[in-house]
C-alpha atoms as a PDB file:
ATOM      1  CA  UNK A   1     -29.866   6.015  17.976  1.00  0.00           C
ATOM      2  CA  UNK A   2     -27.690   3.394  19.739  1.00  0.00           C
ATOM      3  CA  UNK A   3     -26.439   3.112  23.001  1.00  0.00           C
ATOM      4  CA  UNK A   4     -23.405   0.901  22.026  1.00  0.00           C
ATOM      5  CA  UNK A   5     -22.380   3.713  19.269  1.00  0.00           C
ATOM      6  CA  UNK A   6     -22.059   7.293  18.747  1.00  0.00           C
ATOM      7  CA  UNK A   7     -22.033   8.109  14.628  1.00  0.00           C
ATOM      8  CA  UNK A   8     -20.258  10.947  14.304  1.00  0.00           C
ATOM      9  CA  UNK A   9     -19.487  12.659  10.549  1.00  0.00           C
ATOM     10  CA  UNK A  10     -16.337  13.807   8.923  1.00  0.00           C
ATOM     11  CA  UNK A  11     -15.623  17.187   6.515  1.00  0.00           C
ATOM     12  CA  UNK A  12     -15.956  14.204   4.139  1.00  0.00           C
ATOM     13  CA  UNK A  13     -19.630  12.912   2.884  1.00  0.00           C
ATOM     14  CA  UNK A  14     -20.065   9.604   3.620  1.00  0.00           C
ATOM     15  CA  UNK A  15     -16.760   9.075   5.734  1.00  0.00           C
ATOM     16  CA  UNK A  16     -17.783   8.589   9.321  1.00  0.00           C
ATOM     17  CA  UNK A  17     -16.178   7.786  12.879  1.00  0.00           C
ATOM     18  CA  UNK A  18     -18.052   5.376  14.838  1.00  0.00           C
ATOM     19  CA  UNK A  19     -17.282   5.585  18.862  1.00  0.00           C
ATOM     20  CA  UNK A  20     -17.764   2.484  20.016  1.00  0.00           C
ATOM     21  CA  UNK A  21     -19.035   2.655  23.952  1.00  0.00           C
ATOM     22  CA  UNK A  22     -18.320  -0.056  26.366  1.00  0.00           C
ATOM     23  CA  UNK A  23     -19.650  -1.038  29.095  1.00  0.00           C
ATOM     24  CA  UNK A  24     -17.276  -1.573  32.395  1.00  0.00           C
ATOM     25  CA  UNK A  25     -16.836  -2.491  35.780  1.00  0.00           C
ATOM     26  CA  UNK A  26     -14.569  -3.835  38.147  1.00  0.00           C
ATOM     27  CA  UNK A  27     -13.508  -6.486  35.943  1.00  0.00           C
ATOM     28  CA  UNK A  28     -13.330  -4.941  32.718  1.00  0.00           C
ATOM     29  CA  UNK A  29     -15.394  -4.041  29.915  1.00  0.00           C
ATOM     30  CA  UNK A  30     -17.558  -5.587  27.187  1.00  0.00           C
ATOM     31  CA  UNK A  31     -17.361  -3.924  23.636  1.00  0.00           C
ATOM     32  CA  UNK A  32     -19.579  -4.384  21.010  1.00  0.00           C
ATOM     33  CA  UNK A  33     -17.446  -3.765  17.647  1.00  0.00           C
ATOM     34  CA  UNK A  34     -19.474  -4.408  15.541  1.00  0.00           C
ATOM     35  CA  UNK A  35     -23.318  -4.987  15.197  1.00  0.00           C
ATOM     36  CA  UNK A  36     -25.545  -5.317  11.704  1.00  0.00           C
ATOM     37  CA  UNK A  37     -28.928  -3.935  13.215  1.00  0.00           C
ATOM     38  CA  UNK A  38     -27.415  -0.967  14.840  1.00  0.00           C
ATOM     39  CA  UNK A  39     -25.283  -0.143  11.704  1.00  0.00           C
ATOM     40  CA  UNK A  40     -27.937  -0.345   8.720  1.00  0.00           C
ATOM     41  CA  UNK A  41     -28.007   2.672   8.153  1.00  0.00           C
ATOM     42  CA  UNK A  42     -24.058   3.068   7.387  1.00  0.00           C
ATOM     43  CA  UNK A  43     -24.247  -0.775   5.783  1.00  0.00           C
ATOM     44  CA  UNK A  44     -27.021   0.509   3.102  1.00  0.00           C
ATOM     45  CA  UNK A  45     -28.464  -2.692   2.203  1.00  0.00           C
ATOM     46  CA  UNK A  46     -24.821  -4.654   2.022  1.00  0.00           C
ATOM     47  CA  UNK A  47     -23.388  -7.221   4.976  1.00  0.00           C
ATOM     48  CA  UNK A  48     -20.038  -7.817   6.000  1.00  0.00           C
ATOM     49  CA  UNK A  49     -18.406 -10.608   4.084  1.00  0.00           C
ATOM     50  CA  UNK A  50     -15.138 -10.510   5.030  1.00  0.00           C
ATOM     51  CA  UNK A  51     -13.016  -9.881   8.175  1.00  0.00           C
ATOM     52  CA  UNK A  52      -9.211  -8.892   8.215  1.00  0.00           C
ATOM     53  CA  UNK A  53      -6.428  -8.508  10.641  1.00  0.00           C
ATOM     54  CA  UNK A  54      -3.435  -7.060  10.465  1.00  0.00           C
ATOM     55  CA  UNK A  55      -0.159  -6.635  12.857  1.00  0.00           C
ATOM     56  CA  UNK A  56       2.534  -3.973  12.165  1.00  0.00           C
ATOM     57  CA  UNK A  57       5.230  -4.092  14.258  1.00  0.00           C
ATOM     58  CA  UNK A  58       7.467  -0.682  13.645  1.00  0.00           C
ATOM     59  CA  UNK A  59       6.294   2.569  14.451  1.00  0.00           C
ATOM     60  CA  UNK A  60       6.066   5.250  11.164  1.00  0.00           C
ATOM     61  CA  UNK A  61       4.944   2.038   8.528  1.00  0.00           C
ATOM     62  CA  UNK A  62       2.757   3.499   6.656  1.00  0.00           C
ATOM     63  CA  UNK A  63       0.329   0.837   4.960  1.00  0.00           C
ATOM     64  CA  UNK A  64      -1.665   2.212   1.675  1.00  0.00           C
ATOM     65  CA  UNK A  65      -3.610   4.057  -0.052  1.00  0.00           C
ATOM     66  CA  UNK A  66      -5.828   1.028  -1.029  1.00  0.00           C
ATOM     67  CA  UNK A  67      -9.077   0.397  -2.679  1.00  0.00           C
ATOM     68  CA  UNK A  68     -11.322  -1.312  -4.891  1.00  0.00           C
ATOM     69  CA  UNK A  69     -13.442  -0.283  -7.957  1.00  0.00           C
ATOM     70  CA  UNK A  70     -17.184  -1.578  -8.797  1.00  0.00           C
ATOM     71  CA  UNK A  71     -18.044  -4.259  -8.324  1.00  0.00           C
ATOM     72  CA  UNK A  72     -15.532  -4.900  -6.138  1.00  0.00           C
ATOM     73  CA  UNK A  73     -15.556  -1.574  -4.132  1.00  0.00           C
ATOM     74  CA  UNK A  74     -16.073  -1.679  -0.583  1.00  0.00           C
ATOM     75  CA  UNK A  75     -17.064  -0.281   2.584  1.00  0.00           C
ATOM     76  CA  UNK A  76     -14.786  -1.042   5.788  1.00  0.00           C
ATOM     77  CA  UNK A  77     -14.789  -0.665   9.213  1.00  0.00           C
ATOM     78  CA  UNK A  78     -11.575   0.050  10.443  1.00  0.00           C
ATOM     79  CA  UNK A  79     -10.688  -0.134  14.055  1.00  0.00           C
ATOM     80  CA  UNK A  80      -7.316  -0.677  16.390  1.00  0.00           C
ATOM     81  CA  UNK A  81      -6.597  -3.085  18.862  1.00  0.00           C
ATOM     82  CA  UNK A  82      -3.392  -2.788  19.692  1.00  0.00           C
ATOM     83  CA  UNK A  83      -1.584   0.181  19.653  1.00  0.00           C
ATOM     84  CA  UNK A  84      -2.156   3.391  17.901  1.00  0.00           C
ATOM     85  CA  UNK A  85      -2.798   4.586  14.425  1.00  0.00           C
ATOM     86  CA  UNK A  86      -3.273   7.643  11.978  1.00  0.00           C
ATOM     87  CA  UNK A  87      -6.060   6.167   9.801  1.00  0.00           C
ATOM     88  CA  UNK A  88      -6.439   8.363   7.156  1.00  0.00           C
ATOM     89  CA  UNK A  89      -9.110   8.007   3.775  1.00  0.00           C
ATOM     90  CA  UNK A  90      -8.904   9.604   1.084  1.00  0.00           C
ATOM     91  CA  UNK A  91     -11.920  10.474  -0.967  1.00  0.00           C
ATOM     92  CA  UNK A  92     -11.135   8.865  -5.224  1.00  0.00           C
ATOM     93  CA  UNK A  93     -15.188   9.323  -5.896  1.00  0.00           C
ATOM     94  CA  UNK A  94     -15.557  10.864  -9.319  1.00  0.00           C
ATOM     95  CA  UNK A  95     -17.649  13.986  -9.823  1.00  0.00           C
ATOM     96  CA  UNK A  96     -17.264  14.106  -5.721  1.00  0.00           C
ATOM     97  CA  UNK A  97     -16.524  18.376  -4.079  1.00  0.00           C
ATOM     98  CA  UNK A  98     -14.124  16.638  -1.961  1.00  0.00           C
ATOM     99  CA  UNK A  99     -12.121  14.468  -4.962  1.00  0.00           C
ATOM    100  CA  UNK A 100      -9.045  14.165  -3.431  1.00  0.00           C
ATOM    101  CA  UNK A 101      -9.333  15.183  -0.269  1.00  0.00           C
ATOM    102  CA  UNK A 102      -7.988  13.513   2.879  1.00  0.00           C
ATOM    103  CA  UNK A 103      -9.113  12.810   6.536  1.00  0.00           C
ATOM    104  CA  UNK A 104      -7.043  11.052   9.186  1.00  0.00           C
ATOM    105  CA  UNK A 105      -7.766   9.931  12.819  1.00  0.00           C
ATOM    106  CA  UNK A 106      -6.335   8.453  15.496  1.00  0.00           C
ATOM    107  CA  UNK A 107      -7.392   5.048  15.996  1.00  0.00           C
ATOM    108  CA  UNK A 108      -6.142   3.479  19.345  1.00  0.00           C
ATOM    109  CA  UNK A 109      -7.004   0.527  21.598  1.00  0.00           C
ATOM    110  CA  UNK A 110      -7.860   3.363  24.231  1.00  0.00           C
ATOM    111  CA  UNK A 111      -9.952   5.219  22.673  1.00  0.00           C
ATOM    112  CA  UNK A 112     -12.438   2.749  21.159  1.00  0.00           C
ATOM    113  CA  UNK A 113     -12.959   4.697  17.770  1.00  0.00           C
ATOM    114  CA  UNK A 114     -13.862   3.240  14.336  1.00  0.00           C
ATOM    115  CA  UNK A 115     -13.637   4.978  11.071  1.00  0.00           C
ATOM    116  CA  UNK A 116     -16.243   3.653   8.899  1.00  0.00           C
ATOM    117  CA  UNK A 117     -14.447   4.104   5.307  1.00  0.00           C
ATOM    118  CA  UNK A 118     -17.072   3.725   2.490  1.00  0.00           C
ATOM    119  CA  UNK A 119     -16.897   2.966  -1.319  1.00  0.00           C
ATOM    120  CA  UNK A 120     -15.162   5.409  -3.315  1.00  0.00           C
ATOM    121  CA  UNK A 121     -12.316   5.939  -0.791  1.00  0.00           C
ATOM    122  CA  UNK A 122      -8.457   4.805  -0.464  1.00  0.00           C
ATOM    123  CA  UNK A 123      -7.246   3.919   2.919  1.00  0.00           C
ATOM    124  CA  UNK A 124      -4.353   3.671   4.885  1.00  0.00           C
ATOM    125  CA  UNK A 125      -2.563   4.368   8.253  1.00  0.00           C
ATOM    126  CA  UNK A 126       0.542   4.983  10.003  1.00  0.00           C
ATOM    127  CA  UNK A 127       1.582   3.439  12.949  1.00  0.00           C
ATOM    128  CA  UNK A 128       2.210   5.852  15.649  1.00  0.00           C
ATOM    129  CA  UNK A 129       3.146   2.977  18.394  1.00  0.00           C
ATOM    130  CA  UNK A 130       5.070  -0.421  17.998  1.00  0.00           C
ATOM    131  CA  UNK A 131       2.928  -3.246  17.492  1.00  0.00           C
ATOM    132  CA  UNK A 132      -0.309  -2.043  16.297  1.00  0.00           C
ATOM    133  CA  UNK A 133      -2.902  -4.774  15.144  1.00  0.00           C
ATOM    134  CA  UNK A 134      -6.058  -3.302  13.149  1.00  0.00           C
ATOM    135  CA  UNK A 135      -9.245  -5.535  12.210  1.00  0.00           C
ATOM    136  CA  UNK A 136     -11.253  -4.773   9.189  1.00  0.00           C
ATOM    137  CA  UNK A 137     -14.793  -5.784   8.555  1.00  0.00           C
ATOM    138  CA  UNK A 138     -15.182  -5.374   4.675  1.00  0.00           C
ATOM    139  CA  UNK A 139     -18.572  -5.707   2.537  1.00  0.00           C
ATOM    140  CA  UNK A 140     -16.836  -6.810  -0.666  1.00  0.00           C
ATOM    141  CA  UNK A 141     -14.115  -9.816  -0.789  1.00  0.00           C
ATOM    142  CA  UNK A 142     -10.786  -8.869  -2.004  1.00  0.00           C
ATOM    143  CA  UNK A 143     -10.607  -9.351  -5.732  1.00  0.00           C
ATOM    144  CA  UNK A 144      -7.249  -8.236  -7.022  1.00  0.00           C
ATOM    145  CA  UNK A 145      -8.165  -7.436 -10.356  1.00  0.00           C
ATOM    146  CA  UNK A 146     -10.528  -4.821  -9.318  1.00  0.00           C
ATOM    147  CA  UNK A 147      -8.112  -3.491  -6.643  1.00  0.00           C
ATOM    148  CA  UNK A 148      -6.207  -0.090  -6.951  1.00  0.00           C
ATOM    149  CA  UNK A 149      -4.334   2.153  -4.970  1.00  0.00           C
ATOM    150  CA  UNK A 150      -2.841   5.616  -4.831  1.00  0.00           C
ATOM    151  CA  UNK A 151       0.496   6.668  -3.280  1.00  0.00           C
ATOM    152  CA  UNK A 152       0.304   7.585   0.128  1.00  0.00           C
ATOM    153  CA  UNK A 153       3.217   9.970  -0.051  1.00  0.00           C
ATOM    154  CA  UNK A 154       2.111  11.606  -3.356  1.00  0.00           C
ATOM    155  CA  UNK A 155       2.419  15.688  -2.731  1.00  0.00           C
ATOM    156  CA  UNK A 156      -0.785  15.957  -4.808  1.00  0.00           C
ATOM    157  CA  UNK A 157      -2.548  14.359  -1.536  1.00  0.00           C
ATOM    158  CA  UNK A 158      -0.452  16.025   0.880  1.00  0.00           C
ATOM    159  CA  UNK A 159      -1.200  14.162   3.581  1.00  0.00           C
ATOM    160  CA  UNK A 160       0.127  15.639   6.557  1.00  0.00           C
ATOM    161  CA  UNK A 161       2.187  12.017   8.037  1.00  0.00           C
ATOM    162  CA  UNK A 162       2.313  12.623  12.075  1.00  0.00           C
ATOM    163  CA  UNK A 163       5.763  10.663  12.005  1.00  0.00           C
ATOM    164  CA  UNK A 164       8.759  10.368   9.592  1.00  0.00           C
ATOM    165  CA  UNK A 165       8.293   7.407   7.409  1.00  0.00           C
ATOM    166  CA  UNK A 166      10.864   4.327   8.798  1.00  0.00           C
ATOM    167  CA  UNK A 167       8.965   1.631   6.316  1.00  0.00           C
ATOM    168  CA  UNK A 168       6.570   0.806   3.471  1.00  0.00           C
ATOM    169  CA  UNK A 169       6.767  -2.314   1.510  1.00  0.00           C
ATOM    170  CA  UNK A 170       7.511  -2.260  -2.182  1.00  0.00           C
ATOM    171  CA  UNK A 171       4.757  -2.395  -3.498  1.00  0.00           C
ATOM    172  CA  UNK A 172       3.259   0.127  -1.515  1.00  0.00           C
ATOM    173  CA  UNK A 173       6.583   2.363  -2.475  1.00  0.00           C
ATOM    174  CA  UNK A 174       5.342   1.567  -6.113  1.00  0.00           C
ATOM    175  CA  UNK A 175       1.773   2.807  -6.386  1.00  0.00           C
ATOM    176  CA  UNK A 176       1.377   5.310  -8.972  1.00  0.00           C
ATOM    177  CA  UNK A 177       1.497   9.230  -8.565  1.00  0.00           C
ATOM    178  CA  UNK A 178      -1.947  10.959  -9.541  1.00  0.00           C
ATOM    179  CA  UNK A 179      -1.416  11.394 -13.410  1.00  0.00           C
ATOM    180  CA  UNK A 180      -4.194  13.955 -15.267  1.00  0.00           C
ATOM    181  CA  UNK A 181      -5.786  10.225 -16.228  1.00  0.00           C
ATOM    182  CA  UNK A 182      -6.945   9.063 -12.856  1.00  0.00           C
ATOM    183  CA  UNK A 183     -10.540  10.078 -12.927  1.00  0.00           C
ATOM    184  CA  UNK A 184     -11.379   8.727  -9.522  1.00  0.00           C
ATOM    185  CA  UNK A 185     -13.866   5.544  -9.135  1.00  0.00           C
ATOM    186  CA  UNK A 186     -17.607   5.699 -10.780  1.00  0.00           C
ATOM    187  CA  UNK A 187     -20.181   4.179  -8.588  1.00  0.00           C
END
């Protein structure tokens, strides 16, 4: 057990949200976001090797569904800095109950929350504020001919979008619909 993080798990094996706990006074607060010792468990033998950040300025973007097969395929720890969020991952594990299946949370600057997003999953989010930065910590470098992605408005996922969608780029607009082909990801 840590006292910098409370693990907490998701309908969806393996998908977990990490609350992050700072400590405060007068001046402020001092967060740990990350930490390799306290996090083995979720790392399983594999180290961060990569750190991204993003900024997305309008609210309803969506960014997604991305993700990466073997060897490629990665965990990530997804948090917010700025702004607010619906993180949502979606579970593309073959032979998984849950194939298919979606989770979202709200990720905010306020709220200190992390959704730990491991192989086998696609991920996005939609911005729910203006300005919204997000850092990634990944444990597999981006390698674009292993990457994938599904569409994140594809009625076979449903997802349930808290806003109307005001922009995706095209390439996100062009991921393909969930044909009887896709299989999900073999790990």
């Amino acid at each position: 057990m840590s006292d910098r993080f409370d693990i907490i798990e998701t309908p969806l094996q393996g998908l977990q949200l990490i609350q992050r706990k700072p400590l405060g006074d007068s001046r402020g607060y001092l967060e740990r976001m990350f930490c390799q010792s306290e996090l083995a468990e979720q790392l399983k033998g594999r180290t961060i090797v990569q750190i991204n950040h993003t900024l997305t300025e309008k609210t309803g973007t969506i960014r997604g569904m991305h993700f990466q097969y073997p060897p490629y395929a990665e965990t990530k720890f997804v948090m917010c800095l700025k702004g607010e969020v619906y993180d949502v991952a979606v579970d593309v594990r073959a032979d998984s109950p849950t194939f298919l299946q979606w989770h979202g949370e709200i990720l905010s600057a306020a709220n200190h929350k992390t959704l730990l997003i491991p192989e086998g999953f696609a991920h996005g989010f939609q911005t729910l504020t203006e300005d919204c930065e997000m850092l990634y910590f990944h444990t597999a470098p981006y390698h674009s001919n292993s990457e994938a992605a599904l569409n994140a408005l594809d009625p076979k996922l449903a997802i349930a979008w808290p806003l109307p969608v005001t922009e995706q780029s095209t390439r996100d607009k062009e991921h393909p619909m969930i044909n009887p082909d896709f299989h999900g990801v073999a790990l």
